[in-house]
PDB file of N, CA and C in Angstrom:
ATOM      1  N   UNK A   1      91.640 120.388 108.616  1.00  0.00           N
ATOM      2  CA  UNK A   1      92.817 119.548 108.492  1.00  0.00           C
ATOM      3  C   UNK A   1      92.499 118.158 109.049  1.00  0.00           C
ATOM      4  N   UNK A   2      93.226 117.053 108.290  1.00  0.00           N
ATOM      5  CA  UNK A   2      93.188 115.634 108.761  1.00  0.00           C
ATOM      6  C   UNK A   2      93.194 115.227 110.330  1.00  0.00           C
ATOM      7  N   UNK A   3      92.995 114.404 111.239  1.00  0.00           N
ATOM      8  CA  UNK A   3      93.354 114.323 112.058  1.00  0.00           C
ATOM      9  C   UNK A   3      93.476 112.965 112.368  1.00  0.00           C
ATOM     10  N   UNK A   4      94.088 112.244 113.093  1.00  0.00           N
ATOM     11  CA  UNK A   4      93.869 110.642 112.930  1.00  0.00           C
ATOM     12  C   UNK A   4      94.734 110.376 114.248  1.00  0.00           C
ATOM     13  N   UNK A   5      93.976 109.406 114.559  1.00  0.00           N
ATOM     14  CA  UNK A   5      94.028 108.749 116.089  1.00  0.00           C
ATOM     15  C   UNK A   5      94.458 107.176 115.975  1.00  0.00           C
ATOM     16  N   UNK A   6      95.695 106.972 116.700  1.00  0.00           N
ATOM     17  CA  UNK A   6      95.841 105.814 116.629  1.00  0.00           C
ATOM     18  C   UNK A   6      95.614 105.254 117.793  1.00  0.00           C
ATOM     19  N   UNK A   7      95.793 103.368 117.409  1.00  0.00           N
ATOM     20  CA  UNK A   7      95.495 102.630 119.085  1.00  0.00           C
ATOM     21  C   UNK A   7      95.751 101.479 118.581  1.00  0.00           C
ATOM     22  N   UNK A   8      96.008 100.658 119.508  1.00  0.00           N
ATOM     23  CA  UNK A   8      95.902  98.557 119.208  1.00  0.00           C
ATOM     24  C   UNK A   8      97.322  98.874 119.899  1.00  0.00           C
ATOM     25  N   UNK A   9      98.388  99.546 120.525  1.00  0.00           N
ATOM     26  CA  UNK A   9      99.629  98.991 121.025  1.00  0.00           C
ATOM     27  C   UNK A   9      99.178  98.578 121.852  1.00  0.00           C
ATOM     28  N   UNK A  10     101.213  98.105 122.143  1.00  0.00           N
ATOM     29  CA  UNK A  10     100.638  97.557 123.480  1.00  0.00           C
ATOM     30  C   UNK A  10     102.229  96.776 123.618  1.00  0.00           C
ATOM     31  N   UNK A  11     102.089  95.811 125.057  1.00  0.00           N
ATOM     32  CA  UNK A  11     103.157  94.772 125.760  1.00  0.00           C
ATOM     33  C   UNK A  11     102.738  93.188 125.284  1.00  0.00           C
ATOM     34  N   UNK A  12     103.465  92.759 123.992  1.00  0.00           N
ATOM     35  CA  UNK A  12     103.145  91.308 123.638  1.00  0.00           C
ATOM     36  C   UNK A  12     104.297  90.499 123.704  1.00  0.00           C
ATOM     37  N   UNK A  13     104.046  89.066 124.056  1.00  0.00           N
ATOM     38  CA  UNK A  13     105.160  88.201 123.968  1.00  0.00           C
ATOM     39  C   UNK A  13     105.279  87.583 122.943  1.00  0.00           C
ATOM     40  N   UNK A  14     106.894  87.393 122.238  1.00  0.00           N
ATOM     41  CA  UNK A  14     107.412  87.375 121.228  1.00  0.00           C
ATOM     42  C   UNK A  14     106.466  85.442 120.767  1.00  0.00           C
ATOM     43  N   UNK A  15     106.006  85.988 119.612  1.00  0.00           N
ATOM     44  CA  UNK A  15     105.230  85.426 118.503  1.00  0.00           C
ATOM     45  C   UNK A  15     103.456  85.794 118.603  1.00  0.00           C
ATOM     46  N   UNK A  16     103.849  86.666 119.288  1.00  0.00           N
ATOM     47  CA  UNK A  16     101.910  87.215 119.155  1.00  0.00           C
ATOM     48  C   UNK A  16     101.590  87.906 118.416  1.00  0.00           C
ATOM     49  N   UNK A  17     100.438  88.418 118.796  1.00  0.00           N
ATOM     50  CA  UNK A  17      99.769  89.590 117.769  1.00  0.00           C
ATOM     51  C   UNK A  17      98.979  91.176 118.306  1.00  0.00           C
ATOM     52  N   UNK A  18      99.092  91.577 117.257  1.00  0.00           N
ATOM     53  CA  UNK A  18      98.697  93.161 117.718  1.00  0.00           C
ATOM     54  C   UNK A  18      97.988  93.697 116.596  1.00  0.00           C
ATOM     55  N   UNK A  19      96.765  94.268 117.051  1.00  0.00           N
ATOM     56  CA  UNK A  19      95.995  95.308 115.473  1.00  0.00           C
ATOM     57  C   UNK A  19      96.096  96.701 115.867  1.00  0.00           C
ATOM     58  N   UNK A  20      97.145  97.421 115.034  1.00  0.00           N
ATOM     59  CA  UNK A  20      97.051  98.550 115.361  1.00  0.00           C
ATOM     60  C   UNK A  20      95.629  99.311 114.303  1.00  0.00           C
ATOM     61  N   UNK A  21      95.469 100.299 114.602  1.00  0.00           N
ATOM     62  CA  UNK A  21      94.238 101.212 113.891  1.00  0.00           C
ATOM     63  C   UNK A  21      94.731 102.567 114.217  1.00  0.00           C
ATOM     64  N   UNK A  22      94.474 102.913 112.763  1.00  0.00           N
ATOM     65  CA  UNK A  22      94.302 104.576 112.526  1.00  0.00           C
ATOM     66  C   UNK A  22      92.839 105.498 111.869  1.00  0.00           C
ATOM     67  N   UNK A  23      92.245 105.953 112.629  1.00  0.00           N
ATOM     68  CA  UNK A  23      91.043 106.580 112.603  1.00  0.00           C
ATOM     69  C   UNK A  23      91.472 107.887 112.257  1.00  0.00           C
ATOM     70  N   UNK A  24      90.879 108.178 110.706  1.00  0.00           N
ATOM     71  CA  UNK A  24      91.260 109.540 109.828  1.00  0.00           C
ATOM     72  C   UNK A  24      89.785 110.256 109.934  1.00  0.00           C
ATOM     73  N   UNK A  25      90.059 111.665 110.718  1.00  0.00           N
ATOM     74  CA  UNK A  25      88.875 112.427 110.760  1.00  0.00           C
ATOM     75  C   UNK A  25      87.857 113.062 109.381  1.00  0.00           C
ATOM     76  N   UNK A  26      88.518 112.642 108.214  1.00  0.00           N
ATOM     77  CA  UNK A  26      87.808 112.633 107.342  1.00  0.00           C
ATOM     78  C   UNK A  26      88.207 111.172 106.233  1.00  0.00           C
ATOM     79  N   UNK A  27      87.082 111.780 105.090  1.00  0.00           N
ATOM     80  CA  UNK A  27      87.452 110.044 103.901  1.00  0.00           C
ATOM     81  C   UNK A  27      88.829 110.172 103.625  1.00  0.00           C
ATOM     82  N   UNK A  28      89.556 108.666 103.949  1.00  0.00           N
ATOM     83  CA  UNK A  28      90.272 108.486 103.152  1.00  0.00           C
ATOM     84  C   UNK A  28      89.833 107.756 101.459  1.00  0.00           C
ATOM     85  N   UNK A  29      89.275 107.331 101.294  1.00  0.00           N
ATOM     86  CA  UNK A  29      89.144 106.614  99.971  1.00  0.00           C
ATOM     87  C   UNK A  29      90.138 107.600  99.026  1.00  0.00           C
ATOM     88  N   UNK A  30      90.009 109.044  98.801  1.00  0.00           N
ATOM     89  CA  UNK A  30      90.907 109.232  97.333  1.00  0.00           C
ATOM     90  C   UNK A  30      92.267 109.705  98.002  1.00  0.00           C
ATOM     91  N   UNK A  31      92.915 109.332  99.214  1.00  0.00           N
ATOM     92  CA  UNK A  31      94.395 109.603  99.343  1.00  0.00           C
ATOM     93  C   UNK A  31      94.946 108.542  98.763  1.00  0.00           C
ATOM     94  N   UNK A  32      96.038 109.308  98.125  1.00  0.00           N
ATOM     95  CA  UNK A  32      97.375 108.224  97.674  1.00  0.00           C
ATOM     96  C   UNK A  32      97.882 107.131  97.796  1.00  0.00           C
ATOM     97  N   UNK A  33      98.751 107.743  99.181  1.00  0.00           N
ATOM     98  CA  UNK A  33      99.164 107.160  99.554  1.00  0.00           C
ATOM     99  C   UNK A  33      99.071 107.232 101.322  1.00  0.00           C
ATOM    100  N   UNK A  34      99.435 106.199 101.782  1.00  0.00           N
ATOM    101  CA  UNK A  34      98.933 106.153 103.533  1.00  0.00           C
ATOM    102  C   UNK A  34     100.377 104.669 103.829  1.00  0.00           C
ATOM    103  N   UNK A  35     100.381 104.410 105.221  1.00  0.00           N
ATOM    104  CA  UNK A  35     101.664 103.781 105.499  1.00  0.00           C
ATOM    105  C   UNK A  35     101.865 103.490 106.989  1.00  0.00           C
ATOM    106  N   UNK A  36     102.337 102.782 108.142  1.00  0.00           N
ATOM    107  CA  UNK A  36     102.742 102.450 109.102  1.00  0.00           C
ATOM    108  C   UNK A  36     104.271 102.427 108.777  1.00  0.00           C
ATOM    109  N   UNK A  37     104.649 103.426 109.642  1.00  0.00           N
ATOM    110  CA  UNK A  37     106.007 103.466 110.067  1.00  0.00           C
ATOM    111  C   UNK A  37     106.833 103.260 111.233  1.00  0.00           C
ATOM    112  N   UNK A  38     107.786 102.966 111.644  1.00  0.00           N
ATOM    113  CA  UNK A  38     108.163 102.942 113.084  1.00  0.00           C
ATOM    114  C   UNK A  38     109.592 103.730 113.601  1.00  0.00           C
ATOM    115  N   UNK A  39     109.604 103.436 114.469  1.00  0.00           N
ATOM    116  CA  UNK A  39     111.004 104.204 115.435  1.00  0.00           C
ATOM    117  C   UNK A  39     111.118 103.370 116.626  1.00  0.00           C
ATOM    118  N   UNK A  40     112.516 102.560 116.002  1.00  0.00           N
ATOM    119  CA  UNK A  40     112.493 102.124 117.575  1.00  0.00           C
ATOM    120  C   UNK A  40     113.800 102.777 118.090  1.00  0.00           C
ATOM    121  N   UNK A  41     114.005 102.568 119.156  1.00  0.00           N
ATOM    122  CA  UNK A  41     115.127 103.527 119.748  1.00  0.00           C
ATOM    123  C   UNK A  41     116.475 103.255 119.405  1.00  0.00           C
ATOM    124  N   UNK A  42     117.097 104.417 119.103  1.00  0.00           N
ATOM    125  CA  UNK A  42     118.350 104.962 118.572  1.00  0.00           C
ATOM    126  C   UNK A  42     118.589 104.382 117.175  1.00  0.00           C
ATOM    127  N   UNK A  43     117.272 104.196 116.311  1.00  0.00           N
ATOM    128  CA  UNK A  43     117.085 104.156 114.934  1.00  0.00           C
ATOM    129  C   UNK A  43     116.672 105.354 114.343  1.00  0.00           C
ATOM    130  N   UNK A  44     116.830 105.250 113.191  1.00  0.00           N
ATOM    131  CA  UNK A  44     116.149 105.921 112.467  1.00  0.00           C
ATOM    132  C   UNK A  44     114.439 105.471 112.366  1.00  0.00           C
ATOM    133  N   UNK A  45     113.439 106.299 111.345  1.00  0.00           N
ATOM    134  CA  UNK A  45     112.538 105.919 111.543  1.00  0.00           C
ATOM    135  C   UNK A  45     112.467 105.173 110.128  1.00  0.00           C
ATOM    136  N   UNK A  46     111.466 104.428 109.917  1.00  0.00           N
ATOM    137  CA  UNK A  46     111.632 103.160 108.660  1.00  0.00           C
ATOM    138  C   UNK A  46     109.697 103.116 108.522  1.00  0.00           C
ATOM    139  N   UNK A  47     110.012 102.840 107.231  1.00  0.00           N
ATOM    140  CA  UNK A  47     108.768 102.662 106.832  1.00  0.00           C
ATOM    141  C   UNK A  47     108.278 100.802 106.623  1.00  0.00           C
ATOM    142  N   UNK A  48     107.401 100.810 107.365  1.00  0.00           N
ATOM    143  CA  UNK A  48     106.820  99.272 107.502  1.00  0.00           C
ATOM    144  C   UNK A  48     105.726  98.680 106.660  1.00  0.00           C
ATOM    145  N   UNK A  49     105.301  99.384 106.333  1.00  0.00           N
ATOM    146  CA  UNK A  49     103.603  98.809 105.638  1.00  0.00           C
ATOM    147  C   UNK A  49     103.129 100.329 104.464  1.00  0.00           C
ATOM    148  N   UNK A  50     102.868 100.272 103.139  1.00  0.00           N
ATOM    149  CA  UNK A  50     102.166 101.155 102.842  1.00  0.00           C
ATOM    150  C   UNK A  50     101.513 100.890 101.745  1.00  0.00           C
ATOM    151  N   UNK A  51     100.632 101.764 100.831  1.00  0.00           N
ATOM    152  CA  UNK A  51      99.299 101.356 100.622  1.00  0.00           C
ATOM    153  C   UNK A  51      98.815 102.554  99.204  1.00  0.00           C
ATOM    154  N   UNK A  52      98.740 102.483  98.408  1.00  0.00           N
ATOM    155  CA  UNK A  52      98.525 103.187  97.189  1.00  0.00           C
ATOM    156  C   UNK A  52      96.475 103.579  97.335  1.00  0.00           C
ATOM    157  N   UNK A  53      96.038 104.295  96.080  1.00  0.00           N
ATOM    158  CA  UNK A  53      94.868 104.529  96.177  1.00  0.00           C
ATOM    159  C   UNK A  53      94.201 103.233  95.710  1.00  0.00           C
ATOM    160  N   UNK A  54      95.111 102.263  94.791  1.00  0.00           N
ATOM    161  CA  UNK A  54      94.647 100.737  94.161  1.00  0.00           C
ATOM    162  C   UNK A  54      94.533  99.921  95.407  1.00  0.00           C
ATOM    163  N   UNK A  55      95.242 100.055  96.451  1.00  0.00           N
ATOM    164  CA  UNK A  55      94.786  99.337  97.691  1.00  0.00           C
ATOM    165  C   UNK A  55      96.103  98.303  97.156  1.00  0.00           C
ATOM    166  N   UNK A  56      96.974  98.466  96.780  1.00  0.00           N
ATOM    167  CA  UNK A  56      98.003  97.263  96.762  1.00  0.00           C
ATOM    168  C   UNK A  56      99.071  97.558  97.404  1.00  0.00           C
ATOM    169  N   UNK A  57      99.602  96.644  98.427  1.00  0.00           N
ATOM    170  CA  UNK A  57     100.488  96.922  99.775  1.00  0.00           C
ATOM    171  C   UNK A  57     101.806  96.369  99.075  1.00  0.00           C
ATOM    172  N   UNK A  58     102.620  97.252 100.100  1.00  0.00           N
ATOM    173  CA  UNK A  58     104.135  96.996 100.125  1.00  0.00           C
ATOM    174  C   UNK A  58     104.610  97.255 101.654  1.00  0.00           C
ATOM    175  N   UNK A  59     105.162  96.118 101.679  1.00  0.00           N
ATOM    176  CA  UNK A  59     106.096  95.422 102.730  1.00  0.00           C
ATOM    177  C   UNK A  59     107.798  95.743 102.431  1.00  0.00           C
ATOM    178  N   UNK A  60     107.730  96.141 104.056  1.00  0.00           N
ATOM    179  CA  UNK A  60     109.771  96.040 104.008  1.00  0.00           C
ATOM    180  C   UNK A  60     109.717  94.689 104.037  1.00  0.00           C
ATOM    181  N   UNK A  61     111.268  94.262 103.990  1.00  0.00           N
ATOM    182  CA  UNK A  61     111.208  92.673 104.062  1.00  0.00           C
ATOM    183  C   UNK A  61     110.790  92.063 105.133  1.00  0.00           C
ATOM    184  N   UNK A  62     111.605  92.592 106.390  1.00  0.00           N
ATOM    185  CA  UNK A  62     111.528  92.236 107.446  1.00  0.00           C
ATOM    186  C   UNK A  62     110.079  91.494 107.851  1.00  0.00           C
ATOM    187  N   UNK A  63     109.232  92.570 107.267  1.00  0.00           N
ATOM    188  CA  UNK A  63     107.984  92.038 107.959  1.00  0.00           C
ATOM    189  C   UNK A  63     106.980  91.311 107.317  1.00  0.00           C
ATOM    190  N   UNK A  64     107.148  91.151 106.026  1.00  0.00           N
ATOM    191  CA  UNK A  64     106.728  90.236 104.714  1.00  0.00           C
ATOM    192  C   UNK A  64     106.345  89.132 105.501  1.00  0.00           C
ATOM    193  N   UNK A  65     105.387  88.552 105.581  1.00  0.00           N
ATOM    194  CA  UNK A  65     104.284  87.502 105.642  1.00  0.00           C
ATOM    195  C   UNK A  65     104.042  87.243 107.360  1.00  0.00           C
ATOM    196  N   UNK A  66     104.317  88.175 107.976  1.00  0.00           N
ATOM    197  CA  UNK A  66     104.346  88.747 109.432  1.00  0.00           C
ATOM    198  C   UNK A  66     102.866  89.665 109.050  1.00  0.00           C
ATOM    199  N   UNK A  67     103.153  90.422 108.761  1.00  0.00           N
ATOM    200  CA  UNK A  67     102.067  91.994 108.792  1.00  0.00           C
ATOM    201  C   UNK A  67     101.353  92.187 107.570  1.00  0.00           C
ATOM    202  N   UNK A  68     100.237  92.838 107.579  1.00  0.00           N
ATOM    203  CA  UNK A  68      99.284  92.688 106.453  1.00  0.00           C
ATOM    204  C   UNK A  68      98.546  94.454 107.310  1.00  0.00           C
ATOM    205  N   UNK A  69      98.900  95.071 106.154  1.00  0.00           N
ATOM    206  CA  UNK A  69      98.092  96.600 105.769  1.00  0.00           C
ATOM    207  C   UNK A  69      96.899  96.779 105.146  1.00  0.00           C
ATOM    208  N   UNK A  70      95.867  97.071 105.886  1.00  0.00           N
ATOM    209  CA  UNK A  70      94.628  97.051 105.180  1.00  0.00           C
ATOM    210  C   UNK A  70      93.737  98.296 105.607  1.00  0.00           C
ATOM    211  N   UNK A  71      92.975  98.941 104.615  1.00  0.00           N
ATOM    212  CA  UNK A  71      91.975  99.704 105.295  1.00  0.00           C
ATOM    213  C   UNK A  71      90.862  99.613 104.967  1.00  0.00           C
ATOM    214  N   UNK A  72      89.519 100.183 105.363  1.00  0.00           N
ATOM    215  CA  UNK A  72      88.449 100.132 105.347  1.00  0.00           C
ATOM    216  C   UNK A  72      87.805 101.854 105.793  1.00  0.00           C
ATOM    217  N   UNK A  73      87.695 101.841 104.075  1.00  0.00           N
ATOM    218  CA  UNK A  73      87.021 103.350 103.936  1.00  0.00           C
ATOM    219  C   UNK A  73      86.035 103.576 104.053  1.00  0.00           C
ATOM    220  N   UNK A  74      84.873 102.606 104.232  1.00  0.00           N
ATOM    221  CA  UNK A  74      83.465 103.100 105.021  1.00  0.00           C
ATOM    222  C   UNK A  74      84.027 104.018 106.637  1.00  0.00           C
ATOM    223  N   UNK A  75      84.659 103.286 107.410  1.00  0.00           N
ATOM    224  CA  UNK A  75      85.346 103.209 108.753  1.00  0.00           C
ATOM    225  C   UNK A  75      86.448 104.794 108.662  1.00  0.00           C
ATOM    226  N   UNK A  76      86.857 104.968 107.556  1.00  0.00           N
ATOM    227  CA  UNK A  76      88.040 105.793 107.546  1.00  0.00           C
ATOM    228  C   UNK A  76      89.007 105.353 108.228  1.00  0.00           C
ATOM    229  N   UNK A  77      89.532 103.819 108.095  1.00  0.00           N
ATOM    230  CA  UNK A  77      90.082 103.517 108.935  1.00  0.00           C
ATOM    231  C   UNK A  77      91.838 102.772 108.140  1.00  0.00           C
ATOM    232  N   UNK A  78      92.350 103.024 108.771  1.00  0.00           N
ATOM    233  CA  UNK A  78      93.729 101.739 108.033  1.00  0.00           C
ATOM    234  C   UNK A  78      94.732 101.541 109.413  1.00  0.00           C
ATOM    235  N   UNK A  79      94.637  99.750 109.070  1.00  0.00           N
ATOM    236  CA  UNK A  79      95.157  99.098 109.941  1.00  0.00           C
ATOM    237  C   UNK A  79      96.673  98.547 109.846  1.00  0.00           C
ATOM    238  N   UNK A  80      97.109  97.678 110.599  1.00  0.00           N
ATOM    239  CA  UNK A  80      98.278  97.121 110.633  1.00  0.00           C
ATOM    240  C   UNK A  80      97.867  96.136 111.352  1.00  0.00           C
ATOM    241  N   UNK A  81      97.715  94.657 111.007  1.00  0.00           N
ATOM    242  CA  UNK A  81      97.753  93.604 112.010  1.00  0.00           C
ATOM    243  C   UNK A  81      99.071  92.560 111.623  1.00  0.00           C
ATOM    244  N   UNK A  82      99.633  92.303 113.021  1.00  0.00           N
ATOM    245  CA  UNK A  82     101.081  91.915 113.044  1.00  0.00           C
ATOM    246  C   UNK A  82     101.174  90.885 113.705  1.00  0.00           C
ATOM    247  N   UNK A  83     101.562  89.806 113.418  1.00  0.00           N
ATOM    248  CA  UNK A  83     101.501  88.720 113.576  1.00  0.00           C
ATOM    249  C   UNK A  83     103.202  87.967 113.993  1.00  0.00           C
ATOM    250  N   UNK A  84     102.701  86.725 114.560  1.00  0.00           N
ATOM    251  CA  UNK A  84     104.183  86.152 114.716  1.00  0.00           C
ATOM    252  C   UNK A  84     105.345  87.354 115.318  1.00  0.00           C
ATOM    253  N   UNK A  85     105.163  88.250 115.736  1.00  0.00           N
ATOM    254  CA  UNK A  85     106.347  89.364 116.417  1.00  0.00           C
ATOM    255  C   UNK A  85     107.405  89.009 117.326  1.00  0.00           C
ATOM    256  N   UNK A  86     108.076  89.669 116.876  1.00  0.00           N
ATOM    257  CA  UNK A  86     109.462  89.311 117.154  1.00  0.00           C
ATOM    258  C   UNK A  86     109.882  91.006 117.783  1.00  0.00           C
ATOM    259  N   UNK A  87     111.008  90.449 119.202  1.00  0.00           N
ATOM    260  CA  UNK A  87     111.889  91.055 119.573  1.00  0.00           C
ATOM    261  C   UNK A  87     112.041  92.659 119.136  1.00  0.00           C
ATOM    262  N   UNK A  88     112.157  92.632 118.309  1.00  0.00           N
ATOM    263  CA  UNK A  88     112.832  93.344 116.869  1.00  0.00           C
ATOM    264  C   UNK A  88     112.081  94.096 116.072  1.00  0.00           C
ATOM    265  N   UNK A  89     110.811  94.189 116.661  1.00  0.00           N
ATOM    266  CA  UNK A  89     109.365  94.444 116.393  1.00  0.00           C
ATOM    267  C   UNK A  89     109.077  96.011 117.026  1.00  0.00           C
ATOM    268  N   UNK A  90     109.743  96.024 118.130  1.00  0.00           N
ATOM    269  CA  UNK A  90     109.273  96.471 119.128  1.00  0.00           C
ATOM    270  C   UNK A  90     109.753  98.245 118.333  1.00  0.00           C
ATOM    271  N   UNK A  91     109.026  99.185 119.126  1.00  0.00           N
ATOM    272  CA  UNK A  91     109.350 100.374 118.114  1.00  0.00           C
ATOM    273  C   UNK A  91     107.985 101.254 118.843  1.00  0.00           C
ATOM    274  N   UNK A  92     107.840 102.145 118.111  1.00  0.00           N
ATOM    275  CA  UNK A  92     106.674 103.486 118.687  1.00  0.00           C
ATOM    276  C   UNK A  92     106.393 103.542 117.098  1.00  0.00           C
ATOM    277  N   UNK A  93     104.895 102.931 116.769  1.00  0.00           N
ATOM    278  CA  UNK A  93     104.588 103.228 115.107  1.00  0.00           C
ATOM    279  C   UNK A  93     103.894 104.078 114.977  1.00  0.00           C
ATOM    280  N   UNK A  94     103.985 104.524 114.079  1.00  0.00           N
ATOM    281  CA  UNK A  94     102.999 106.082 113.118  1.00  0.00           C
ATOM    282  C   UNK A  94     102.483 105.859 111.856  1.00  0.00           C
ATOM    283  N   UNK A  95     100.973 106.429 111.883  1.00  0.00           N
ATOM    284  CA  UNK A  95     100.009 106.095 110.928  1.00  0.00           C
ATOM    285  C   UNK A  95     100.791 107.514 110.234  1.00  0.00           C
ATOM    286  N   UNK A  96     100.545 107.014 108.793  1.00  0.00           N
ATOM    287  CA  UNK A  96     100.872 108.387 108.112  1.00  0.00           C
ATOM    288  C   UNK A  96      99.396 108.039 106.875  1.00  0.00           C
ATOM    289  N   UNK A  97      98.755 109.310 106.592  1.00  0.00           N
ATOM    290  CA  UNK A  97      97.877 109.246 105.877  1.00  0.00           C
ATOM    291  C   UNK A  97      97.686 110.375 104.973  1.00  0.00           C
ATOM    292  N   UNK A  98      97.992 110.798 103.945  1.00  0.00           N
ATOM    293  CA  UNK A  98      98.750 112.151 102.841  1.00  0.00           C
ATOM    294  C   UNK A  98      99.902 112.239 103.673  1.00  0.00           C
ATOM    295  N   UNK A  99      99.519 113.866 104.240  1.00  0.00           N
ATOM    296  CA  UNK A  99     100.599 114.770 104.808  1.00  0.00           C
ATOM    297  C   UNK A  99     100.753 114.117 106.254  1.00  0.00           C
ATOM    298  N   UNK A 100      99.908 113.568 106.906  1.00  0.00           N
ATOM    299  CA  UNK A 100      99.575 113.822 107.971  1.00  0.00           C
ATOM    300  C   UNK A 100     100.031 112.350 108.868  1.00  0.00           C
ATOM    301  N   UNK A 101     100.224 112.505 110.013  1.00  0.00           N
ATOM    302  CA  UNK A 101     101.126 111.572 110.876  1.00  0.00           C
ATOM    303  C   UNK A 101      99.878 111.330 111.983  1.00  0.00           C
ATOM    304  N   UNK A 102      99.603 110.169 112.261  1.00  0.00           N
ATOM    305  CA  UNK A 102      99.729 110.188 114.126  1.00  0.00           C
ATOM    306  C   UNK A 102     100.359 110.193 114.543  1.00  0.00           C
ATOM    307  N   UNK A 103     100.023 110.381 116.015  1.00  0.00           N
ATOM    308  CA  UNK A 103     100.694 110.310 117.576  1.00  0.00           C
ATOM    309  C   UNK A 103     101.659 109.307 117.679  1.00  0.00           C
ATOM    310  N   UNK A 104     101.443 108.214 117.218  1.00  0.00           N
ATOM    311  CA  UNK A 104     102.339 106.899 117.322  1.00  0.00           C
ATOM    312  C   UNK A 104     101.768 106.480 118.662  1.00  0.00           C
ATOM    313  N   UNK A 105     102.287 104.924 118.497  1.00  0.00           N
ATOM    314  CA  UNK A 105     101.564 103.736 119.126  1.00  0.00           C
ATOM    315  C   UNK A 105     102.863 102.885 119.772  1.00  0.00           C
ATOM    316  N   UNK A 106     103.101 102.628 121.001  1.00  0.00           N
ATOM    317  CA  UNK A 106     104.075 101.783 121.743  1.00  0.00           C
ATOM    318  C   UNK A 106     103.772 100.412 121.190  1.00  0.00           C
ATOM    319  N   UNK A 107     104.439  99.585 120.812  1.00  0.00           N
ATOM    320  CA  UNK A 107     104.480  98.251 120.285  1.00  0.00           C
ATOM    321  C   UNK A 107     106.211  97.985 121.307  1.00  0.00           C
ATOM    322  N   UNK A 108     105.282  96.971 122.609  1.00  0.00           N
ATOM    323  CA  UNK A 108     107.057  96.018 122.971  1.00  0.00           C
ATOM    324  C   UNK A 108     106.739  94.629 122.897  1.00  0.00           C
ATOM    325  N   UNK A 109     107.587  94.203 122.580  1.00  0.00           N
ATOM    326  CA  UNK A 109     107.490  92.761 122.509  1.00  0.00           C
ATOM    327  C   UNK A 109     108.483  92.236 122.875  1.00  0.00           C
ATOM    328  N   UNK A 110     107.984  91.295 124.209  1.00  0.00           N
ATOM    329  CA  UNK A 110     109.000  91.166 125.202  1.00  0.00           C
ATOM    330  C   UNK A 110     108.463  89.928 125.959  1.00  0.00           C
ATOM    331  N   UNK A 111     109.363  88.973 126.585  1.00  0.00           N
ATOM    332  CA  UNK A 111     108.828  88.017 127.480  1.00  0.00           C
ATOM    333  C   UNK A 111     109.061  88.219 128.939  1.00  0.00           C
TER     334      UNK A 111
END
């Protein structure tokens, strides 16, 4: 079974940046679909970033020309780097890659 490890959170002040990474214990190259999602508290959880097998991304609005989804399948890897962050940002994100979820990653963004 898949396994995937995330990392890059963290405590940033509002307009910085953060690279999150998700490390998939095997190839991703022929999954579907894959995605960064979040939860911030007393939300629901929302989908932020995701990613077809063509490699062509979709953005919620919110975060449209903020965040950029990318992976790199030599690496088995797919990222999230987030830019300009805001307040509003802040959340516990999860790599999802097929079936399979990470741990999730603390993202606050705070002054």
């Amino acid at each position: 079974q898949v396994q995937l490890v995330e990392s890059g959170g963290g405590l940033v002040q509002p307009g910085g940046s953060l690279r999150l990474s998700c490390v998939a214990s095997t190839s991703i190259s022929n999954i579907d679909r894959m995605g960064w999602y979040r939860r911030a508290p007393g939300k629901q959880r929302e989908l932020v970033a995701s990613m077809g097998r063509s490699g062509t991304p979709n953005y919620r609005d919110s975060v449209k020309g903020r965040f950029t989804i990318s992976r790199d399948t030599a690496e088995n890897t797919l990222y999230l780097q987030m830019n300009s962050l805001k307040p509003e940002d802040t959340a516990v994100y999860y790599c999802c890659i097929g079936e399979t979820w990470g741990q999730g990653t603390q993202v606050t963004v705070s002054s």
